[in-house]
Protein backbone atom coordinates (compact mmCIF):
# COMPACT_ATOMS: atom_id res chain seq x y z
CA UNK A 1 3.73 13.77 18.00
CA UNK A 2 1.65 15.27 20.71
CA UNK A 3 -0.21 18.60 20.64
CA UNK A 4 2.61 20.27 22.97
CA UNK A 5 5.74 18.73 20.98
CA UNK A 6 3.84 20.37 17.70
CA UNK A 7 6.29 23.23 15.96
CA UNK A 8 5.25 26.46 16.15
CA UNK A 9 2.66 27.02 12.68
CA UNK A 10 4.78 27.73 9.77
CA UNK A 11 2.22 29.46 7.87
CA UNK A 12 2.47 27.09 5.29
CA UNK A 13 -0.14 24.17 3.75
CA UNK A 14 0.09 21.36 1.89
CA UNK A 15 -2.05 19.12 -0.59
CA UNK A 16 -0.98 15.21 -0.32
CA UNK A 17 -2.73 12.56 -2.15
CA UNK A 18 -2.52 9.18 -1.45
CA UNK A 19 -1.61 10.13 2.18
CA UNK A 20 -3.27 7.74 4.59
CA UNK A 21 -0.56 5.29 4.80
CA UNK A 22 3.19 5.09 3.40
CA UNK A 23 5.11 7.40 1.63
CA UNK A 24 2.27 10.07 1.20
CA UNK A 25 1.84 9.50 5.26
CA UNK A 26 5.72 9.54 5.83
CA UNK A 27 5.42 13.27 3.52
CA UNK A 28 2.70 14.29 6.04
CA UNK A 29 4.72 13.49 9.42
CA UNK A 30 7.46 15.39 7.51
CA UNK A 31 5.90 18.60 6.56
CA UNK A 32 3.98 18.71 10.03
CA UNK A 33 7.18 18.14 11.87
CA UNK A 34 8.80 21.43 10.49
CA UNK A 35 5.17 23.28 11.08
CA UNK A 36 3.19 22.88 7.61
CA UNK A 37 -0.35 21.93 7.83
CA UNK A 38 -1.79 19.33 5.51
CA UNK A 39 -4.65 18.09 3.72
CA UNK A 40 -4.49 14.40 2.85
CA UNK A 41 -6.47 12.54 0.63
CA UNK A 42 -6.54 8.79 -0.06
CA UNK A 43 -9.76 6.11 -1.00
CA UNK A 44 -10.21 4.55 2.38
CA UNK A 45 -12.07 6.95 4.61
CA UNK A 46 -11.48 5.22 7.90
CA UNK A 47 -7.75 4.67 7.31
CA UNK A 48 -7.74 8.85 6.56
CA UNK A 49 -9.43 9.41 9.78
CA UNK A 50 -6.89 7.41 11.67
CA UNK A 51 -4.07 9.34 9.87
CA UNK A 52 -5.88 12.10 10.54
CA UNK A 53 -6.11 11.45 14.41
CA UNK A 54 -2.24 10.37 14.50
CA UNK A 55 -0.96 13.23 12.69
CA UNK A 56 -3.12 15.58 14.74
CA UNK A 57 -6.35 17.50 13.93
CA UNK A 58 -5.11 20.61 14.67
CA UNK A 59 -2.41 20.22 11.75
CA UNK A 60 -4.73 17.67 9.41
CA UNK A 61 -7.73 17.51 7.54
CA UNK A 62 -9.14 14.51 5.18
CA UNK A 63 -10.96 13.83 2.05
CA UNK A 64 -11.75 11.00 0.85
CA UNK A 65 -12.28 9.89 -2.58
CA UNK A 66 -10.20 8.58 -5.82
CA UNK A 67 -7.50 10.13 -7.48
CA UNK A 68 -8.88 10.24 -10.49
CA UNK A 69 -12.01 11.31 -9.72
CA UNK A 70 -11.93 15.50 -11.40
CA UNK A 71 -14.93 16.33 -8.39
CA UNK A 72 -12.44 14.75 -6.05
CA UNK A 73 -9.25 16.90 -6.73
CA UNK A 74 -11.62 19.67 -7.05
CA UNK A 75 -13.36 18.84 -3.61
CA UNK A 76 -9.63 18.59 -2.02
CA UNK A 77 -8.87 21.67 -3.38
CA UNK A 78 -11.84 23.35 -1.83
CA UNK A 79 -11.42 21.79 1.47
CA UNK A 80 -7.73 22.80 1.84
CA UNK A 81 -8.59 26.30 1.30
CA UNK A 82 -12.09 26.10 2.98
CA UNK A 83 -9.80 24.90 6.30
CA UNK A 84 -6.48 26.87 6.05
CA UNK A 85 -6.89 29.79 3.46
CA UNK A 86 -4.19 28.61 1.12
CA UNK A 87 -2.41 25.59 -0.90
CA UNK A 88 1.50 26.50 -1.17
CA UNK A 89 2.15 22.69 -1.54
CA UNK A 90 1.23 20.11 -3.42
CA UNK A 91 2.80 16.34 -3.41
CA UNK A 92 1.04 14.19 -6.17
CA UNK A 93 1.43 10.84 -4.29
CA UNK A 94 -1.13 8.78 -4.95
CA UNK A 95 -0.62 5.88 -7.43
CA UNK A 96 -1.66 2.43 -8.22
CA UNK A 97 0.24 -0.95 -9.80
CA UNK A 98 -2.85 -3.47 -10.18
CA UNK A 99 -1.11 -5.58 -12.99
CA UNK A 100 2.08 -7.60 -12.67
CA UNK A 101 3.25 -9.68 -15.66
CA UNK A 102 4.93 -9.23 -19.06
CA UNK A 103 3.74 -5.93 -21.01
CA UNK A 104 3.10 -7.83 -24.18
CA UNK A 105 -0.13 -9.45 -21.85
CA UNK A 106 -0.80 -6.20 -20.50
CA UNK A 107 -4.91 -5.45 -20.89
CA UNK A 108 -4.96 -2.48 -22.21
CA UNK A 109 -7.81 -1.17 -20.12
CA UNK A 110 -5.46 -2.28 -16.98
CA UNK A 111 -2.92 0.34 -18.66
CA UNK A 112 -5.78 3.19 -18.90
CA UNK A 113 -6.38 2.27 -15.03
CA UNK A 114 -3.03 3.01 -14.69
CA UNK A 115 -2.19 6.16 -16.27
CA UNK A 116 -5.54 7.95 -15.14
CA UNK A 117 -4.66 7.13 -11.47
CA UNK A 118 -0.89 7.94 -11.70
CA UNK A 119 -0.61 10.29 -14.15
CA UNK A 120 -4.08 12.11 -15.11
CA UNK A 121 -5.03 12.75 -11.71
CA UNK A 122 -1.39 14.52 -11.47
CA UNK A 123 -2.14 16.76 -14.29
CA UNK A 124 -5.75 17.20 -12.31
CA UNK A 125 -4.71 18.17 -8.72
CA UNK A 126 -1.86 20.49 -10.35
CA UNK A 127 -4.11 22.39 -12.11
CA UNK A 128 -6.66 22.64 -9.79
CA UNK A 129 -3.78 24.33 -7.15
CA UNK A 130 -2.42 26.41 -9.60
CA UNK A 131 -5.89 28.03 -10.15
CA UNK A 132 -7.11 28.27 -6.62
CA UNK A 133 -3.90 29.58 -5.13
CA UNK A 134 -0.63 29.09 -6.79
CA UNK A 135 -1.31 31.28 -9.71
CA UNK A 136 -0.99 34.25 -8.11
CA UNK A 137 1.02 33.25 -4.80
CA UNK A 138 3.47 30.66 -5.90
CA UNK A 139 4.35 27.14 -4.41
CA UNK A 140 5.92 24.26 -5.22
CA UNK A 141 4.85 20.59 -6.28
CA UNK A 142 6.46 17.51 -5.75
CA UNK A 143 5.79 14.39 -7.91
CA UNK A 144 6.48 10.88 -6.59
CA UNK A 145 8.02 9.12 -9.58
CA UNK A 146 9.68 6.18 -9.39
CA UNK A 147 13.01 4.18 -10.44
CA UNK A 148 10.94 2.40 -12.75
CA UNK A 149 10.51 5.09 -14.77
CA UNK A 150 13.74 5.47 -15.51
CA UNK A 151 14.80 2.46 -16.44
CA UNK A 152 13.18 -1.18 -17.48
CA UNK A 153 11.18 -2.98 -14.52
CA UNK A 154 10.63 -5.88 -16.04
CA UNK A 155 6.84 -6.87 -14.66
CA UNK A 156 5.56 -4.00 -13.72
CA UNK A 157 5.74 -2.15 -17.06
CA UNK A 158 2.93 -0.68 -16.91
CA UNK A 159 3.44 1.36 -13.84
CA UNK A 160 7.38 2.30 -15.15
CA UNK A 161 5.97 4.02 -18.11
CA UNK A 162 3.34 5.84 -16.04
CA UNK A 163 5.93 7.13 -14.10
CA UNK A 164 8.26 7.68 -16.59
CA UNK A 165 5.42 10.11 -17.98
CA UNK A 166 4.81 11.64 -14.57
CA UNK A 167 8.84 12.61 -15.33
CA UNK A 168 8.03 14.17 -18.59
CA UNK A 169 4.94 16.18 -16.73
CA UNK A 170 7.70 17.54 -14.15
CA UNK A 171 9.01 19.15 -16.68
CA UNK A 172 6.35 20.32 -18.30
CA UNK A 173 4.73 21.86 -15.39
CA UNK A 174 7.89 23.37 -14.28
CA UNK A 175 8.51 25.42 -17.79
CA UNK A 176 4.84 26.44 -17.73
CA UNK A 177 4.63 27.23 -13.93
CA UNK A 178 7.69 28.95 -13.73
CA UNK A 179 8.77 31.17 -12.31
CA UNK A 180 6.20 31.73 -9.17
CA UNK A 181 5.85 27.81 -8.61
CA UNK A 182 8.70 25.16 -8.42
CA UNK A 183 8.02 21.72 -9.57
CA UNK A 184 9.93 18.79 -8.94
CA UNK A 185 9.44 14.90 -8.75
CA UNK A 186 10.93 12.23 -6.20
CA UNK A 187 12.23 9.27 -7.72
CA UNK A 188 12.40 6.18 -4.73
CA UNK A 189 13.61 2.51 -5.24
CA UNK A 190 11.82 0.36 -2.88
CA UNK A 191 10.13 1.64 0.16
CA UNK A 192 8.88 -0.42 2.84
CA UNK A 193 5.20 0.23 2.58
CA UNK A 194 2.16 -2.16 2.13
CA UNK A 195 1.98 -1.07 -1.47
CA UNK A 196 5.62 -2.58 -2.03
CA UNK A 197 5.44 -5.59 0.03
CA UNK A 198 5.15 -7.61 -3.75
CA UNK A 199 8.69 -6.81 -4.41
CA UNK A 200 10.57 -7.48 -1.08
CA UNK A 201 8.53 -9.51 1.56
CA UNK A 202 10.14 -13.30 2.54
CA UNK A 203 13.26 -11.88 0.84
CA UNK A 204 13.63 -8.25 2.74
CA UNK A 205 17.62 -9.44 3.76
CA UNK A 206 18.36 -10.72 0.04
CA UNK A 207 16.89 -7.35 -1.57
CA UNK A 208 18.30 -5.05 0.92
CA UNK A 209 21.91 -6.77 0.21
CA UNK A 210 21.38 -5.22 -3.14
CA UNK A 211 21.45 -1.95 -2.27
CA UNK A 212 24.65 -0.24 -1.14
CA UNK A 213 23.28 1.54 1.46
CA UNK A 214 22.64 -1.80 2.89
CA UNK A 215 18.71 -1.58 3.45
CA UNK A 216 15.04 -0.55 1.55
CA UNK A 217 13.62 3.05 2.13
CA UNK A 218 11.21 3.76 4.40
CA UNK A 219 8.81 6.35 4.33
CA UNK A 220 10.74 8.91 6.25
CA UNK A 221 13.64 8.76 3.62
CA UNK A 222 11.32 9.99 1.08
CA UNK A 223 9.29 12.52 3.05
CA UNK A 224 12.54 14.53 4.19
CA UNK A 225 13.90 14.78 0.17
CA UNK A 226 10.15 16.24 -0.11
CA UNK A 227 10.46 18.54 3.04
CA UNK A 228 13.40 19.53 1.40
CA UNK A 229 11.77 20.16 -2.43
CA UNK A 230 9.47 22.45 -0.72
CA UNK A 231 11.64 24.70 2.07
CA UNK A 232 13.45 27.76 0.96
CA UNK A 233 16.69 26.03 0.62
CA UNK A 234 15.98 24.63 -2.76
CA UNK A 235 14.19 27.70 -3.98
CA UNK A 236 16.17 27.69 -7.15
CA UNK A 237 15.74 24.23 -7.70
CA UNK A 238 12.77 23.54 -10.22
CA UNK A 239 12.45 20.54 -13.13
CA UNK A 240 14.20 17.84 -11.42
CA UNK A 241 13.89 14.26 -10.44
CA UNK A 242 15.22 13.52 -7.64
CA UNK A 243 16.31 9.67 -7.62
CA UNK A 244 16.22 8.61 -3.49
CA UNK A 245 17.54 4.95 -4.26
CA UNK A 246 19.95 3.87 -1.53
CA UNK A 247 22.42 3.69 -4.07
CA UNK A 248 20.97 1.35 -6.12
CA UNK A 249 21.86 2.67 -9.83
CA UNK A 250 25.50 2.76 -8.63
CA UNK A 251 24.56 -1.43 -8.76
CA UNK A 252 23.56 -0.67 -12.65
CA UNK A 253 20.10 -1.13 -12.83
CA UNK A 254 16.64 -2.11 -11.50
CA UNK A 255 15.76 -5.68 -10.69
């Protein structure tokens, strides 16, 4: 999108983490596209900067670091409101799935990996919003969950019970935060990003015939379901999770 095909500024800014590529990317384009202004945050600095650059500078700002990391969220924090005065939105994105095998092998430090990236750093970046501007101006936040928290993912356990938690903290956060800030989650099957490739490349055709929509997400599908979790048309929509699957429960299950 080029500087004169850019909305006119809807006032509003948002927090994304794990933005650089992907879904968290796809969120970006979204919430730019309708006007928002964004902060995106991801490890790679020079992948930022060129997300940064496509996205547009005037709209964008980086920071680099790891999810984890409690000076990081606080540092994205303080450069969202150091560049645009505010943080109405935040989209808890960023995620990792470093282990794939059966969960009775699981190393257990692999698991801690897991749930501080996925689901600690959640708990981190919400809470470091809600002080700096949400508190006392309201908001929304939008977890990206997954299918495989809802329902057995045989070889990636791990990561379906971290984001079967990151459910359980939707709710949480959206009884405490209530009523001045919304909070919902995103639930996708699989989306056609570089983090997914594991479960769909040299078989895209035979995985997408599973799905009765007839194809895999892509990163658009999920950032308009989060354009929509944080617009004034679901402003009395708070503690849900959002499953964006192509229809694959109505095929009873996960693969």
């Amino acid at each position: 999108m080029t500087t004169s095909e850019l909305p006119e500024p809807s006032g509003r800014v948002a927090l994304i983490t794990g933005a650089s590529r992907g879904i968290g990317y796809g969120i970006a384009e979204a919430l730019i596209a309708r006007g928002d202004r964004v902060c995106i945050t991801g490890r790679g600095e020079d992948a930022l900067k060129e997300a940064v650059e496509a996205l547009g500078s005037e709209r964008a700002v980086y920071v680099a670091g790891k999810a984890h990391d409690e000076a990081h969220q606080a540092a994205a924090v303080e450069r969202t409101m150091e560049a645009f005065g505010r943080v109405d939105f935040l989209v808890n994105n960023a995620g990792t799935n470093p282990v794939f095998g059966p969960i009775a092998e699981l190393d257990l430090n692999v698991a801690r990996k897991v749930f501080e990236t996925n689901v600690v750093s959640a708990l981190g970046f919400a809470q470091q919003t809600w002080k700096a501007w949400q508190k006392e101006n309201g908001g929304a936040i939008v977890n990206i969950t997954s299918v495989a928290g809802i329902s057995a993912s045989p070889f990636i356990g791990a990561y379906g019970i971290s984001k079967a938690a990151m459910v359980n903290l939707t709710l949480q956060l959206a009884h405490e935060f209530a009523p001045v800030v919304r909070v919902n989650s995103i639930a996708p099957a699989v989306v056609k990003t570089k983090f997914a490739t594991a479960l769909y490349e040299g078989r895209e055709a035979e995985v997408a015939a599973t799905y009765p929509m007839g194809r895999l997400g892509v990163p658009e599908d999920i950032g308009g379901a989060a354009a929509f979790l944080t617009s004034e048309q679901s402003g009395w929509i708070t503690g849900q999770n959002l499953v964006v699957d192509g229809g694959k429960f109505l095929n009873a299950g996960v693969e």
